[in-house]
Protein backbone atom coordinates (compact mmCIF):
# COMPACT_ATOMS: atom_id res chain seq x y z
CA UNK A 1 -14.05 16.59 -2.87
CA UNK A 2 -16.24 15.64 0.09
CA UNK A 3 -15.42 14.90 3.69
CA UNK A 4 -16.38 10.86 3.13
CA UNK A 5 -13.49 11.38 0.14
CA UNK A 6 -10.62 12.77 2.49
CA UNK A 7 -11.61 10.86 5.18
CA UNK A 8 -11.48 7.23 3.18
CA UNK A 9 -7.89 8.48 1.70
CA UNK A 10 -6.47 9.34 4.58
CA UNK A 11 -7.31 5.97 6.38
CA UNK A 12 -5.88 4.05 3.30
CA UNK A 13 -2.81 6.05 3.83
CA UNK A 14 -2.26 5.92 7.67
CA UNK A 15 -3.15 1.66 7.64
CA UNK A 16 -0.64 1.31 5.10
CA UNK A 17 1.65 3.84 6.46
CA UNK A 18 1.67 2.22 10.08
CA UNK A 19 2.62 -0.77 8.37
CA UNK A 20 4.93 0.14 6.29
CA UNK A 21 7.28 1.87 9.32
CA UNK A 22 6.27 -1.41 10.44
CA UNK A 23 7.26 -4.04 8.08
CA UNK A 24 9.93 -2.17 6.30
CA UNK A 25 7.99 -2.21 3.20
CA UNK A 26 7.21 1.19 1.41
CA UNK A 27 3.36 0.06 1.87
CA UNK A 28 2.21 -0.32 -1.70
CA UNK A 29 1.61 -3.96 -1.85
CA UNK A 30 -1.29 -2.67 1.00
CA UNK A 31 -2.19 0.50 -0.39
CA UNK A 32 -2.14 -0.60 -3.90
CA UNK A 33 -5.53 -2.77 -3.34
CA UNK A 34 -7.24 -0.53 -1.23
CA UNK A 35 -7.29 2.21 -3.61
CA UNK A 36 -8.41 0.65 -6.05
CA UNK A 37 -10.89 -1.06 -4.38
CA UNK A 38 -12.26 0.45 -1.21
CA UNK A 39 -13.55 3.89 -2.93
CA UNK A 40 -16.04 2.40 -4.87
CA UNK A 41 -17.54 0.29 -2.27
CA UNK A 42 -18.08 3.73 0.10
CA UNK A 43 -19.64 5.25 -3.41
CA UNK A 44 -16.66 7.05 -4.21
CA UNK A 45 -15.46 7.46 -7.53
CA UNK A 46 -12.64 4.89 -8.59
CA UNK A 47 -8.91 5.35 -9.31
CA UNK A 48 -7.63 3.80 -12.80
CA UNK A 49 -4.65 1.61 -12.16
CA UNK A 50 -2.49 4.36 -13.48
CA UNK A 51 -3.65 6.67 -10.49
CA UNK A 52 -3.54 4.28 -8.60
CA UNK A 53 0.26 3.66 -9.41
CA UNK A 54 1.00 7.47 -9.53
CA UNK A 55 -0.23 8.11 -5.85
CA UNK A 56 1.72 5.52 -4.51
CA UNK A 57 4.84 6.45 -6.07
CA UNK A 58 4.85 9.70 -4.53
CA UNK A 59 3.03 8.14 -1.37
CA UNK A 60 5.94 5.87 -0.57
CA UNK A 61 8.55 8.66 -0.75
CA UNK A 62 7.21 10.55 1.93
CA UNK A 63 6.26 6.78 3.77
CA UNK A 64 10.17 5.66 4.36
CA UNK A 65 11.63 9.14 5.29
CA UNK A 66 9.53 8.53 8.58
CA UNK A 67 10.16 4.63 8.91
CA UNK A 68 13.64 5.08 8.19
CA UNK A 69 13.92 8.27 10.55
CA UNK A 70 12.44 5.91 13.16
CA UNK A 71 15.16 3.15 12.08
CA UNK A 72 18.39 5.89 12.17
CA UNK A 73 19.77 4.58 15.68
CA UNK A 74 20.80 1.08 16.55
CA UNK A 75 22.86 -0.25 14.04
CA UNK A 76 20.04 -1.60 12.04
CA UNK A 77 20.87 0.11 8.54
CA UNK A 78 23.28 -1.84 6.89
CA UNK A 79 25.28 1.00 4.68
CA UNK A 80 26.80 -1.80 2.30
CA UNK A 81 23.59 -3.43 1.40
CA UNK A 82 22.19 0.25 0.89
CA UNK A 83 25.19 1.35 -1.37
CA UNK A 84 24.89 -1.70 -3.45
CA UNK A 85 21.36 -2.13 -3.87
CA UNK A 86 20.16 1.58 -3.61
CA UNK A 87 21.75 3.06 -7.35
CA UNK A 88 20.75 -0.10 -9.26
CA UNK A 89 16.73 -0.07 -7.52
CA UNK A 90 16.97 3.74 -8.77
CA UNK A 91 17.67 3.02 -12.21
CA UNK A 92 15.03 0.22 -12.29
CA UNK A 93 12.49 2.20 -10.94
CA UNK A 94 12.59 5.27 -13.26
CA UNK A 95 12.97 2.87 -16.65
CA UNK A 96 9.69 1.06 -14.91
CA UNK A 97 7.97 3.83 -13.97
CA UNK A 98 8.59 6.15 -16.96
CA UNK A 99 7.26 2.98 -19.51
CA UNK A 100 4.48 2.33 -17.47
CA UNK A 101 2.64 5.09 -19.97
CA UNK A 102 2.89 2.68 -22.75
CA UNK A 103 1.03 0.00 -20.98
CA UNK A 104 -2.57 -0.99 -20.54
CA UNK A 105 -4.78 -0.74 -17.08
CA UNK A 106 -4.65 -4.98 -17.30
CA UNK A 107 -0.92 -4.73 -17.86
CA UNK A 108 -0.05 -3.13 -15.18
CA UNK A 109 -2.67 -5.20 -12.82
CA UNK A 110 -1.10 -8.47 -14.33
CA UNK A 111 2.85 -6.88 -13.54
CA UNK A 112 1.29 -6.50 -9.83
CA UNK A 113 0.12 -9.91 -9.33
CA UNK A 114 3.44 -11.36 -10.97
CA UNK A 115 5.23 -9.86 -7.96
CA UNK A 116 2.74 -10.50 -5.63
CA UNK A 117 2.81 -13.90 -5.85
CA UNK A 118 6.72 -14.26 -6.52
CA UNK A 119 7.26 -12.13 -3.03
CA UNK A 120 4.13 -14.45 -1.67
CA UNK A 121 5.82 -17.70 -2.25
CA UNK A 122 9.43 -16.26 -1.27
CA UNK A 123 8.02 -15.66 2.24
CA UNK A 124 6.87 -19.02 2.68
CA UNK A 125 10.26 -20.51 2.51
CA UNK A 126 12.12 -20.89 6.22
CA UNK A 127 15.41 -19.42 6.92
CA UNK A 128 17.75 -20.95 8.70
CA UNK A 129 18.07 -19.23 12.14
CA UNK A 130 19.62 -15.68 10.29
CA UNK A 131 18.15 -13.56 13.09
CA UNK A 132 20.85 -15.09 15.70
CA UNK A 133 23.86 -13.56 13.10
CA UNK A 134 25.14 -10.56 14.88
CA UNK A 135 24.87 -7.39 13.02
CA UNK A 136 28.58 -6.62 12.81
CA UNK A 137 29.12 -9.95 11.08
CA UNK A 138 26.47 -9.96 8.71
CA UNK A 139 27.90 -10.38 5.28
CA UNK A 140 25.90 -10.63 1.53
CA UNK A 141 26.73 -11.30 -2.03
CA UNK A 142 26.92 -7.90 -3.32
CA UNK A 143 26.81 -8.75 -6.90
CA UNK A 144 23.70 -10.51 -6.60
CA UNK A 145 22.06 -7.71 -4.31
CA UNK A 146 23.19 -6.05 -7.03
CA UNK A 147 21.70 -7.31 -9.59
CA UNK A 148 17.90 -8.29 -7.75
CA UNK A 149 17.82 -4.54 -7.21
CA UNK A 150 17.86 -3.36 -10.47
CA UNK A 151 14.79 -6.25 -11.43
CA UNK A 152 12.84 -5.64 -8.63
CA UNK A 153 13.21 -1.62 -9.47
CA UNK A 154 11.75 -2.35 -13.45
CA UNK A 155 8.70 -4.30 -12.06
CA UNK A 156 8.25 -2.04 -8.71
CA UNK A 157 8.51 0.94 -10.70
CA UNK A 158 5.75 0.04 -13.35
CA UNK A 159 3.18 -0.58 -10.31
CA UNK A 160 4.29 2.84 -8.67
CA UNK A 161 5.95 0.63 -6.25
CA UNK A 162 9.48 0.91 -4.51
CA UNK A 163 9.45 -2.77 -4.23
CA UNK A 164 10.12 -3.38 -0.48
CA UNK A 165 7.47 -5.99 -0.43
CA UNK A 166 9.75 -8.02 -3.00
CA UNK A 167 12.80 -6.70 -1.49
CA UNK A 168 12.24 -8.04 1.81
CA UNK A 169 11.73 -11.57 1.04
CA UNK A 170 15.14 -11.70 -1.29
CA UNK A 171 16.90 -10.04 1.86
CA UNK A 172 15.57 -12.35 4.23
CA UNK A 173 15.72 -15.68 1.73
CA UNK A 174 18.85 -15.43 -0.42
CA UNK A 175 20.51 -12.71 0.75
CA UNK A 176 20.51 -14.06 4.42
CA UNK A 177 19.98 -10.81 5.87
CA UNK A 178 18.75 -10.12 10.20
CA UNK A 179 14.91 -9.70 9.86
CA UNK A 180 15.13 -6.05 12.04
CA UNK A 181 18.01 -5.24 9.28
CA UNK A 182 15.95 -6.21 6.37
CA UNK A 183 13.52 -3.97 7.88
CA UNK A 184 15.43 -0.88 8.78
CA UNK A 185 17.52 -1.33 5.37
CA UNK A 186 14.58 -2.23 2.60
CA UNK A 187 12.86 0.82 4.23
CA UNK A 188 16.27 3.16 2.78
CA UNK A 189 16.57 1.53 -0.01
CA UNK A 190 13.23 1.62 -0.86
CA UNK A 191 12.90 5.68 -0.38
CA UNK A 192 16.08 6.00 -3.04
CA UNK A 193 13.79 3.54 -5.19
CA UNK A 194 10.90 5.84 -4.83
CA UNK A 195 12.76 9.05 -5.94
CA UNK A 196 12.84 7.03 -9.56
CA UNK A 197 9.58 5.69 -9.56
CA UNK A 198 8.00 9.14 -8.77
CA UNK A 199 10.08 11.13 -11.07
CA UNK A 200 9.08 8.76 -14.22
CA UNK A 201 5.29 8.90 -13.08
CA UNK A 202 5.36 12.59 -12.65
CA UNK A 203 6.95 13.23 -15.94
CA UNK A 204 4.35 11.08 -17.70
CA UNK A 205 1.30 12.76 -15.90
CA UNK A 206 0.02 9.93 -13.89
CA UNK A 207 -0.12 11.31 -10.60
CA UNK A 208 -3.95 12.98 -9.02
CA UNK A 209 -2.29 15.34 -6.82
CA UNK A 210 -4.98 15.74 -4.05
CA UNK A 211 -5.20 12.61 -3.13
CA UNK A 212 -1.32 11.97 -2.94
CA UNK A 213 -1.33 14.77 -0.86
CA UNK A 214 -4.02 13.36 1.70
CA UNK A 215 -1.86 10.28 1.69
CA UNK A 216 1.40 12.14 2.18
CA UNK A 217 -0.24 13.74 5.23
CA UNK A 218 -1.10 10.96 6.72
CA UNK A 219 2.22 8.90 5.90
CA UNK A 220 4.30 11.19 7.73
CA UNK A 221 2.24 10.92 10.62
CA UNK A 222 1.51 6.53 10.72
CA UNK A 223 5.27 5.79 9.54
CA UNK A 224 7.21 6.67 12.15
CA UNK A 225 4.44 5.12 14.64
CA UNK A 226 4.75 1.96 12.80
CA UNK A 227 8.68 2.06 12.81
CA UNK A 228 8.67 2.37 16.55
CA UNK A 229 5.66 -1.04 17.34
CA UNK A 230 8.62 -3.04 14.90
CA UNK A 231 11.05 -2.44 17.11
CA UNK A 232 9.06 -4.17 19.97
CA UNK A 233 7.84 -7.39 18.17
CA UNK A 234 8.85 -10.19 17.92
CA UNK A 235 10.51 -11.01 14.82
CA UNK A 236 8.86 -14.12 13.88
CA UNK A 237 5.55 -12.24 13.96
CA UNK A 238 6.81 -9.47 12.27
CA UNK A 239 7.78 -12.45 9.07
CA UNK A 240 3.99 -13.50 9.41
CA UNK A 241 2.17 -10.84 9.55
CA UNK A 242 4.14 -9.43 5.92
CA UNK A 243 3.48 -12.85 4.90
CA UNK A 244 -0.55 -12.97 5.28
CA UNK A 245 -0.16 -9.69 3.86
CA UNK A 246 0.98 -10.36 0.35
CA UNK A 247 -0.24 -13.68 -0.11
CA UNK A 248 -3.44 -12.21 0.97
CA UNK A 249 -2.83 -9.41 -1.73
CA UNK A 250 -1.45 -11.63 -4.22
CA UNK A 251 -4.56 -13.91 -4.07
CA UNK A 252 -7.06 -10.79 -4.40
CA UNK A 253 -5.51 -9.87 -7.67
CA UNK A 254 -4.79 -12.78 -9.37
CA UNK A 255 -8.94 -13.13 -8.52
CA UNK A 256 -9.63 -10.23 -10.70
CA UNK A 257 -7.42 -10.59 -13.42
CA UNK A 258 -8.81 -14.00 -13.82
């Protein structure tokens, strides 16, 4: 492994990782792409969609502990919505990310750009104003949190995903959650997520461990940095910006697959 090598890994991982503390996301919807893509293009050799999926299970882990260290003051994490939604995302991600082994390089791709496009389209919709709520009276259907969790975790989970980047949109759309909440809260939910996801792709052997742990490194470092810039912007950018970002994503897959 050459310098160009660590040095191109450990970029992917801080960009995504600075907007992942960020964005509340667990940064796979960015780091997903680049992997597999950006590599090549420097002459480096390429990640199958299964190493791909394996690095950023174990990647994401390491992402929220910062963002949500970052997020542990200020009565941002909502304890109800994490205790509802945590459990069932854990579940979903393991049975994902454990039957991932069974599928092809195109499945999973195609499983990707489903999401993609569903969170894409999600983020496009307005909300009505749930920002002014105040965070002591913000109230959810637990039943459906519920019960979006535990999908979200199957599909996340077969991408090597902890599904923040679908997460977020159903918290902010239906769900009717603060945007600095969703943030703070996706970000918690999505590290008990990861823990499933990255125990079924270690188990099946899809996880290049010296690359994960380039990415690691640099996620503990860009997290936290990212977690700490959220807190400062506004949140209407904060709602665009994730936006560009997955349709932007969404539209770069569905490209390929086509």
């Amino acid at each position: 492994m050459d310098f160009a090598f660590i040095n191109t890994i450990f970029l992917i991982g801080f960009i995504g990782s600075y907007i992942s503390g960020m964005l509340g996301i667990g940064g796979s919807i960015i780091k997903y792409p680049m992997l597999l893509y950006i590599p090549p293009l420097f002459g480096l050799a390429a990640f199958s969609a299964h190493e791909v999926s394996g690095i950023s299970a174990i990647q994401v882990f390491f992402a929220t502990i910062g963002g949500v260290w970052a997020y542990r003051k200020g009565g941002y994490l909502n304890k109800t919505l994490i205790i509802y939604m945590g459990p069932s995302i854990l579940i979903g991600s393991f049975v994902g990310g454990y039957g991932s082994k069974l599928m092809s390089e195109g499945g999973v791709n195609l499983i990707y750009g489903i999401l993609a496009l569903i969170a894409a389209v999600m983020m496009f919709i307005p909300n009505k104003k749930i920002d002014n709520i105040p965070l002591e009276q913000v109230t959810f259907n637990k039943w459906l949190a519920t019960s979006f969790a535990l999908i979200v975790g199957v599909g996340a989970g077969i991408v090597g995903a902890a599904g923040a980047f679908l997460l977020v949109p159903i918290m902010l759309v239906v769900l009717k959650i603060p945007t600095r909440m969703t943030i703070a809260s996706s970000l918690a939910i999505t590290l008990i997520s990861s823990i499933g996801a990255t125990i079924g792709k270690i188990t099946t052997g899809q996880i290049d461990y010296y690359p994960a742990f380039i990415m690691i490194v640099a996620s503990l470092i860009a997290s936290p940095l990212g977690a700490m810039a959220g807190k400062k912007m506004n949140t209407k950018i904060l709602q665009v910006i994730l936006a560009v970002l997955i349709a932007a994503t969404a539209l770069k897959i569905w490209m390929d697959i086509l």
